[in-house]
C-alpha atoms as a PDB file:
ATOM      1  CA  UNK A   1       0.000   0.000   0.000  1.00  0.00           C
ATOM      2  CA  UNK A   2       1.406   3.448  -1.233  1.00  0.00           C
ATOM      3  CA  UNK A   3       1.796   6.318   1.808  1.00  0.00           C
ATOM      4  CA  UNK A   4      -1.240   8.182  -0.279  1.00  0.00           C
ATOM      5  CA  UNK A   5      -3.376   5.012  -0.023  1.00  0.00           C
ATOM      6  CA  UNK A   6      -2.637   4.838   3.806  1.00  0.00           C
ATOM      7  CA  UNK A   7      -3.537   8.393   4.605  1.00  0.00           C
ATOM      8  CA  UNK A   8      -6.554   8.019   2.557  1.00  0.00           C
ATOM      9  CA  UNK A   9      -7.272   5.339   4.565  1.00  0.00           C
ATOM     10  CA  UNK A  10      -7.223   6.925   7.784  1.00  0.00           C
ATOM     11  CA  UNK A  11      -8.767   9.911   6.906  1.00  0.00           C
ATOM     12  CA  UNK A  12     -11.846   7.711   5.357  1.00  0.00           C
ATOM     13  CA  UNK A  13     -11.856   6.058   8.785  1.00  0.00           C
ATOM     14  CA  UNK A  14     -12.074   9.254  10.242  1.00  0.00           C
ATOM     15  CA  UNK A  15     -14.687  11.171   8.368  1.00  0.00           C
ATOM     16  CA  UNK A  16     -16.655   7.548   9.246  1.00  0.00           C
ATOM     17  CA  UNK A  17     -16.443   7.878  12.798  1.00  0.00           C
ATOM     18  CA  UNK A  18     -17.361  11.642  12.887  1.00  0.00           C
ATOM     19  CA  UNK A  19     -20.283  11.072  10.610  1.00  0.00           C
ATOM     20  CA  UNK A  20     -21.671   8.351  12.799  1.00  0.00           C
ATOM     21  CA  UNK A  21     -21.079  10.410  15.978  1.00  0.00           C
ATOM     22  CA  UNK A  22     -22.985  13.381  15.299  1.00  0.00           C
ATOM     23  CA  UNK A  23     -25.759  10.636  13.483  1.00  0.00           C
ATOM     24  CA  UNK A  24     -25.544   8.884  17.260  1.00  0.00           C
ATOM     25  CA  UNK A  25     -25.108  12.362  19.117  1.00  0.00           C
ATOM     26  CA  UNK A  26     -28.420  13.759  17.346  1.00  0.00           C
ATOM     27  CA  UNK A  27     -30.286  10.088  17.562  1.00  0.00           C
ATOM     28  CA  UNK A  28     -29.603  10.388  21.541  1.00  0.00           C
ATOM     29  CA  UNK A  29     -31.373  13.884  21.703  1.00  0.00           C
ATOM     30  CA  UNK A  30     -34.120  13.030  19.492  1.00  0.00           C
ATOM     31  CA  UNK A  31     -34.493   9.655  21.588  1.00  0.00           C
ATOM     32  CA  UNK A  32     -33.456  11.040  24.898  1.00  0.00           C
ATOM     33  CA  UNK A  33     -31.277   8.062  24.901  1.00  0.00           C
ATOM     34  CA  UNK A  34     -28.318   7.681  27.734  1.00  0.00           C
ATOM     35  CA  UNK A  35     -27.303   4.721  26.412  1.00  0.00           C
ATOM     36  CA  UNK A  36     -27.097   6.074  22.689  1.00  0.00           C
ATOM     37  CA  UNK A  37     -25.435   9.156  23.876  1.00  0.00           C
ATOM     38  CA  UNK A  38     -22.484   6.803  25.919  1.00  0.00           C
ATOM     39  CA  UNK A  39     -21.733   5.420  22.555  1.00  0.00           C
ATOM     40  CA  UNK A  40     -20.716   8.444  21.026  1.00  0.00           C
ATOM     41  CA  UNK A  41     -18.261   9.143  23.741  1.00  0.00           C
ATOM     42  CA  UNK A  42     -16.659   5.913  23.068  1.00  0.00           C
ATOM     43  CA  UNK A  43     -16.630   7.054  19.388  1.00  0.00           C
ATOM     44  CA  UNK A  44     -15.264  10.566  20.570  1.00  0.00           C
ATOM     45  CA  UNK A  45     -12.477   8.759  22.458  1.00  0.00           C
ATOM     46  CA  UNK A  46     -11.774   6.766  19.111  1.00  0.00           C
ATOM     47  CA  UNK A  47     -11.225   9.500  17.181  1.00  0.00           C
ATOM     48  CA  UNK A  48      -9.166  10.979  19.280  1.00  0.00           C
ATOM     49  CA  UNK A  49      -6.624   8.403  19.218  1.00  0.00           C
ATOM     50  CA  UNK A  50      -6.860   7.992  14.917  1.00  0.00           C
ATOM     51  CA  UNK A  51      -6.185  11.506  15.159  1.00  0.00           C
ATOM     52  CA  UNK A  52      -3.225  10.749  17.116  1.00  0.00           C
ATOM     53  CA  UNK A  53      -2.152   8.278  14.591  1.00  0.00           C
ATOM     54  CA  UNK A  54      -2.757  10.228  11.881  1.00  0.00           C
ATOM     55  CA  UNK A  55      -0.406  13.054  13.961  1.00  0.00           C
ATOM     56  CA  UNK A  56       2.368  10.676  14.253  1.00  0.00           C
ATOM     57  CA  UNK A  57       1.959   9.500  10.858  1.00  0.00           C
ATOM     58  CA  UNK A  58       2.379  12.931   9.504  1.00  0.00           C
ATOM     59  CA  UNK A  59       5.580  13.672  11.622  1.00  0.00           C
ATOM     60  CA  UNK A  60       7.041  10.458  10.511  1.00  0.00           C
ATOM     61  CA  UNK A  61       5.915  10.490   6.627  1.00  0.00           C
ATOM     62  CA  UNK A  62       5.233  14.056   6.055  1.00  0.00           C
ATOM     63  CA  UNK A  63       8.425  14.811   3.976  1.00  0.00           C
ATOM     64  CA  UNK A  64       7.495  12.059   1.692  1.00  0.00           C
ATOM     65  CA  UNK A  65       3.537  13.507   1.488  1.00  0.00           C
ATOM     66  CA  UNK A  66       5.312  16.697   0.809  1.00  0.00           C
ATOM     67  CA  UNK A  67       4.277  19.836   2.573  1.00  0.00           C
ATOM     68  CA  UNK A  68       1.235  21.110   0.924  1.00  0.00           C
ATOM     69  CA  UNK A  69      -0.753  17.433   1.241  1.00  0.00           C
ATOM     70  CA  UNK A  70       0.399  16.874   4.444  1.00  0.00           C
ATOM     71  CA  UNK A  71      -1.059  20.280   5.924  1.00  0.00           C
ATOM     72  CA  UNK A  72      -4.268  19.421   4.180  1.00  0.00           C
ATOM     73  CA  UNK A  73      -4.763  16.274   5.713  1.00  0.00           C
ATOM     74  CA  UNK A  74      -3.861  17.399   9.271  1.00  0.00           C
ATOM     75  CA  UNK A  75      -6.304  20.205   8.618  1.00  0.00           C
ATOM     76  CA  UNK A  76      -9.189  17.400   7.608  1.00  0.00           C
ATOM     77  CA  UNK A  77      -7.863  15.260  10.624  1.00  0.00           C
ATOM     78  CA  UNK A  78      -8.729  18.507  12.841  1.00  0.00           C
ATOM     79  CA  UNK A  79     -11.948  19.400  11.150  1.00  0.00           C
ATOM     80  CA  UNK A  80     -13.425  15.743  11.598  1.00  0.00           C
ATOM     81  CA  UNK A  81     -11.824  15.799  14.989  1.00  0.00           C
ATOM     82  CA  UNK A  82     -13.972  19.210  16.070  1.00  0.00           C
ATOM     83  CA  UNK A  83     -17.137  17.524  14.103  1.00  0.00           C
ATOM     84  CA  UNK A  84     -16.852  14.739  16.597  1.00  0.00           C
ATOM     85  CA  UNK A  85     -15.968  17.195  19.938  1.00  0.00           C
ATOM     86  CA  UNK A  86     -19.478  18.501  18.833  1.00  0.00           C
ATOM     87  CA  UNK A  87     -21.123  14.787  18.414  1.00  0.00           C
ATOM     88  CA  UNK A  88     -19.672  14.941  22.310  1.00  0.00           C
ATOM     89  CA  UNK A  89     -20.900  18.093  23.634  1.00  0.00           C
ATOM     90  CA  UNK A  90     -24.294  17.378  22.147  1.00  0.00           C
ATOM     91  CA  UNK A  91     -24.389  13.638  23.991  1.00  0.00           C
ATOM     92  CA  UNK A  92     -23.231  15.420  27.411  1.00  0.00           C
ATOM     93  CA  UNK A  93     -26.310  17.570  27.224  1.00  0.00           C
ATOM     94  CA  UNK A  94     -28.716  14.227  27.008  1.00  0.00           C
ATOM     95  CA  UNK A  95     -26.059  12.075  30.133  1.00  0.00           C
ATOM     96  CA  UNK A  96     -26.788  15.093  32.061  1.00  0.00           C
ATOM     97  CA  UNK A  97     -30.330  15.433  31.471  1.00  0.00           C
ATOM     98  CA  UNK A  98     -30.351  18.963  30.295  1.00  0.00           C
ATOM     99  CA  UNK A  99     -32.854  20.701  27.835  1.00  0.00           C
ATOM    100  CA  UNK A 100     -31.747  20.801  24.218  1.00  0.00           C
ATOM    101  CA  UNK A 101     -31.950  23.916  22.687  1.00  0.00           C
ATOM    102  CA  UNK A 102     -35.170  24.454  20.179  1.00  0.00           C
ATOM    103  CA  UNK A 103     -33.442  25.149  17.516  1.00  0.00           C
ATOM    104  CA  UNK A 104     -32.563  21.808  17.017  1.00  0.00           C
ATOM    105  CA  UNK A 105     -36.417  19.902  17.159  1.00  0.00           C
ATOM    106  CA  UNK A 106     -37.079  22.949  14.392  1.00  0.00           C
ATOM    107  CA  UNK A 107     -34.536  21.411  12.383  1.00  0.00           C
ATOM    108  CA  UNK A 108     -35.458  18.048  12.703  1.00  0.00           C
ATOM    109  CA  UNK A 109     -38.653  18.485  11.810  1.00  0.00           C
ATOM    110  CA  UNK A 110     -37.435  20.880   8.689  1.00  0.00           C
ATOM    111  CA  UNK A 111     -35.131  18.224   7.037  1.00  0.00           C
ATOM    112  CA  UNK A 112     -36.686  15.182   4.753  1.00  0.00           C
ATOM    113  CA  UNK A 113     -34.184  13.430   5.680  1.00  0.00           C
ATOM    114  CA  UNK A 114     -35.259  11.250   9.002  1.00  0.00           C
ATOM    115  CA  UNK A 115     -33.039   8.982  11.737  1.00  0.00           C
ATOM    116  CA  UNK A 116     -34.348   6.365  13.481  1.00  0.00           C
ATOM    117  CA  UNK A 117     -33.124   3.786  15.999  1.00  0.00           C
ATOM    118  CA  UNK A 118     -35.122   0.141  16.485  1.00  0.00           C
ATOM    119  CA  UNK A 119     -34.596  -2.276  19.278  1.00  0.00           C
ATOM    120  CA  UNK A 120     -34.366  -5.796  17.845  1.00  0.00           C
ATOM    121  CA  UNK A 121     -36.902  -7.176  20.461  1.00  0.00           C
ATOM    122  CA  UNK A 122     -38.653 -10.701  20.620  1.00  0.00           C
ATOM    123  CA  UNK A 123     -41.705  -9.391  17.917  1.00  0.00           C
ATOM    124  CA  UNK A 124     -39.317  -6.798  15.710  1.00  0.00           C
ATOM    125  CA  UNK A 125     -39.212  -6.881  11.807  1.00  0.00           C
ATOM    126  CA  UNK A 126     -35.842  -7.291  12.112  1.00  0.00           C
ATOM    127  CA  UNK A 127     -35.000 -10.323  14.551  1.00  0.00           C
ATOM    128  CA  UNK A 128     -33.136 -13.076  12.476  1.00  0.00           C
ATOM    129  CA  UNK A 129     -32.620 -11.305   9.265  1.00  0.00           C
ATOM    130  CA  UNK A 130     -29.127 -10.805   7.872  1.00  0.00           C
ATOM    131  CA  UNK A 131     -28.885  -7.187   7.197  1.00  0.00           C
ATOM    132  CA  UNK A 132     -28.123  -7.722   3.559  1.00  0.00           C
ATOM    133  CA  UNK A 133     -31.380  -9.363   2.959  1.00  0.00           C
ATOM    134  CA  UNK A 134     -33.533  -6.327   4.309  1.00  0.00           C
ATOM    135  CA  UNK A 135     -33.042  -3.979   1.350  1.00  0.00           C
ATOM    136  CA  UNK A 136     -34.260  -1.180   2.889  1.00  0.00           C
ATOM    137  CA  UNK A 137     -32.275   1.539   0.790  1.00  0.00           C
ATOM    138  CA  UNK A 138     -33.251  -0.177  -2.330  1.00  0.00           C
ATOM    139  CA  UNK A 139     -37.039  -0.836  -1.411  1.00  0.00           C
ATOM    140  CA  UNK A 140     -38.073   2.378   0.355  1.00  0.00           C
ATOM    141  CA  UNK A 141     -34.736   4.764   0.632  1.00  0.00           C
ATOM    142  CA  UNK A 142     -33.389   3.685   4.061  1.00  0.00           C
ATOM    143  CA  UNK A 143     -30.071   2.735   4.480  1.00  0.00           C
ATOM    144  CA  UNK A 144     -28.048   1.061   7.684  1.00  0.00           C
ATOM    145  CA  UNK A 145     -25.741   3.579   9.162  1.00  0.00           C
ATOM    146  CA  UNK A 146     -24.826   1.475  12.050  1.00  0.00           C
ATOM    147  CA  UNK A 147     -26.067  -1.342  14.287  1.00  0.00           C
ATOM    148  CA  UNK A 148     -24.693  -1.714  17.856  1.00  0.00           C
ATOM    149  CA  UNK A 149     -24.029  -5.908  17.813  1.00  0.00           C
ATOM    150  CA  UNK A 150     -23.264  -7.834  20.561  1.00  0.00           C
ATOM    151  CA  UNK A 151     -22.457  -4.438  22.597  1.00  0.00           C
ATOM    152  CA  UNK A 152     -20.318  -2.652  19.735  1.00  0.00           C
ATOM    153  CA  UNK A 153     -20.671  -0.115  17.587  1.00  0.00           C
ATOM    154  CA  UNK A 154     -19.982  -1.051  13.807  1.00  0.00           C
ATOM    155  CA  UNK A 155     -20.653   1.362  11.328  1.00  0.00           C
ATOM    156  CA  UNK A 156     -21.413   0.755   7.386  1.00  0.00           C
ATOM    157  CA  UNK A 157     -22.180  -2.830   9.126  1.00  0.00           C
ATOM    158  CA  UNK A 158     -21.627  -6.002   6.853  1.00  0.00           C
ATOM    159  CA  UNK A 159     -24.431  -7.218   4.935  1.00  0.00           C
ATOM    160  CA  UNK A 160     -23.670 -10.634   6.678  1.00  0.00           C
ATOM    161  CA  UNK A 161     -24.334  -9.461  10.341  1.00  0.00           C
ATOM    162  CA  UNK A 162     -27.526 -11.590  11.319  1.00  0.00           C
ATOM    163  CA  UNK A 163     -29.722  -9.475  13.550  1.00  0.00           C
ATOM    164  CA  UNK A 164     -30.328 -10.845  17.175  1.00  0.00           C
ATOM    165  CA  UNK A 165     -32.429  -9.653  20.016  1.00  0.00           C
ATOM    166  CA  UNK A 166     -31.412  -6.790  21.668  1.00  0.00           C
ATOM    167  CA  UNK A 167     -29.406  -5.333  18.765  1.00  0.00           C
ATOM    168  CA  UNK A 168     -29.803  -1.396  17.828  1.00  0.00           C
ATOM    169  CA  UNK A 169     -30.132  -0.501  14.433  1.00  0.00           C
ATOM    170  CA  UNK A 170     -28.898   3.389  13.211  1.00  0.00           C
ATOM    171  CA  UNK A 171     -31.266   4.126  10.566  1.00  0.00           C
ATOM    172  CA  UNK A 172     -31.179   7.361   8.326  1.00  0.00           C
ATOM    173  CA  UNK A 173     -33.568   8.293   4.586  1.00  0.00           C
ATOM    174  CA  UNK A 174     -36.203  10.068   3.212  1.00  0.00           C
ATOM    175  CA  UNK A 175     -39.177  10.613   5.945  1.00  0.00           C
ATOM    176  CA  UNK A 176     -42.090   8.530   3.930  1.00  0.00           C
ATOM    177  CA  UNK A 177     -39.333   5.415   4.543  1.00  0.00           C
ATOM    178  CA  UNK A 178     -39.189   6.448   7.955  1.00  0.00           C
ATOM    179  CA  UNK A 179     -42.691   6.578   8.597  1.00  0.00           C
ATOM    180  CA  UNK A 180     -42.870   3.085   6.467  1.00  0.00           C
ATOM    181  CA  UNK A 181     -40.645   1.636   9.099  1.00  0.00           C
ATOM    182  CA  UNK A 182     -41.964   2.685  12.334  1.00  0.00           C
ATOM    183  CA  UNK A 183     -46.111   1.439  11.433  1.00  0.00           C
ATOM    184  CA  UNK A 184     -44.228  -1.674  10.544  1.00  0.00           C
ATOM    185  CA  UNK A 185     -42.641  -2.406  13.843  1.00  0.00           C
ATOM    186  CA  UNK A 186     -45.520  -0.821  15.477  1.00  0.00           C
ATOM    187  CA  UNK A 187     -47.863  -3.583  13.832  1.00  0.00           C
ATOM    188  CA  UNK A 188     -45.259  -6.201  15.147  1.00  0.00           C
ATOM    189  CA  UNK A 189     -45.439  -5.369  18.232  1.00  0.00           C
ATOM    190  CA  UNK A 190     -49.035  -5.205  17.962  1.00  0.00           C
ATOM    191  CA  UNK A 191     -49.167  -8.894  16.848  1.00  0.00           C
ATOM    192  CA  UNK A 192     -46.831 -10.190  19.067  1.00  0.00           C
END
């Protein structure tokens, strides 16, 4: 693997772990979820040490980047870095139980684009199926940002995870797919 290959590498990585902190950080407002909120601090505290690597990296490598790439990618490392300081500051305000500004339920309900988390329970939709086989982005515009699996956090999760009780899915698209989503699992629950 070429040095430009590796740093695009780790700066991927990043920009994936930011993105699915503030998705988590704004799912544990909407949801006034602790436990959703405590997993973007362990995704805070990941971050911090890619940006680390990505530091050392730099120092070690940069004369072989050369100096204008190697500024820009320690000035993408910081600006994912702050994204996810935010994802942080936002899931402190839900672990402490204080009130979230208004602005931010305006915006929510301003955007077509929705989030959503399900619970894999004992009557969910989901329980059993491999995520691959649910199609959601391709059926009605959904797509799997991240599932938390057997207590971690995986995100762009493989098509091959099988979904088991107890599992949270991350769930972002258009709000008609949204909508689609939650009467189905309502109606599960209803059976079951």
């Amino acid at each position: 693997m070429s040095i430009h290959q590796e740093i695009g590498e780790k700066l991927r990585e990043i920009k994936d772990k930011s993105e699915i902190a503030l998705y988590l950080a704004y799912s544990s407002i909407l949801y006034e979820s602790k436990s959703i909120a405590k997993g973007v601090l362990k995704f805070e505290e990941e971050i911090n040490k890619l940006r680390a690597e990505i530091q050392r990296f730099i120092i070690e490598e940069g004369e072989k980047l050369g100096t204008e790439t190697a500024m820009a990618v320690m000035l993408l490392t910081e600006s994912m870095e702050r994204i996810s300081d935010y994802a942080k500051d936002l899931a402190l305000t839900v672990l402490r139980g204080e009130e979230t500004h208004p602005v931010l339920e305006l915006a929510g309900e301003e955007v077509n684009e929705q989030v959503l988390v399900v619970e894999v329970n004992e009557d969910s939709i989901f329980l059993g199926k491999r995520i691959g086989d649910l199609a959601l982005d391709d059926r009605i515009g959904v797509r799997v940002i991240a599932v938390r699996h057997k207590d971690l956090w995986l995100y762009d999760p493989s098509e091959n995870i099988q979904l088991e009780k107890g599992d949270l899915l991350l769930l972002s698209g258009y709000r008609e797919g949204i909508e689609i989503l939650e009467e189905s699992e309502e109606e599960a629950e209803d059976i079951g």
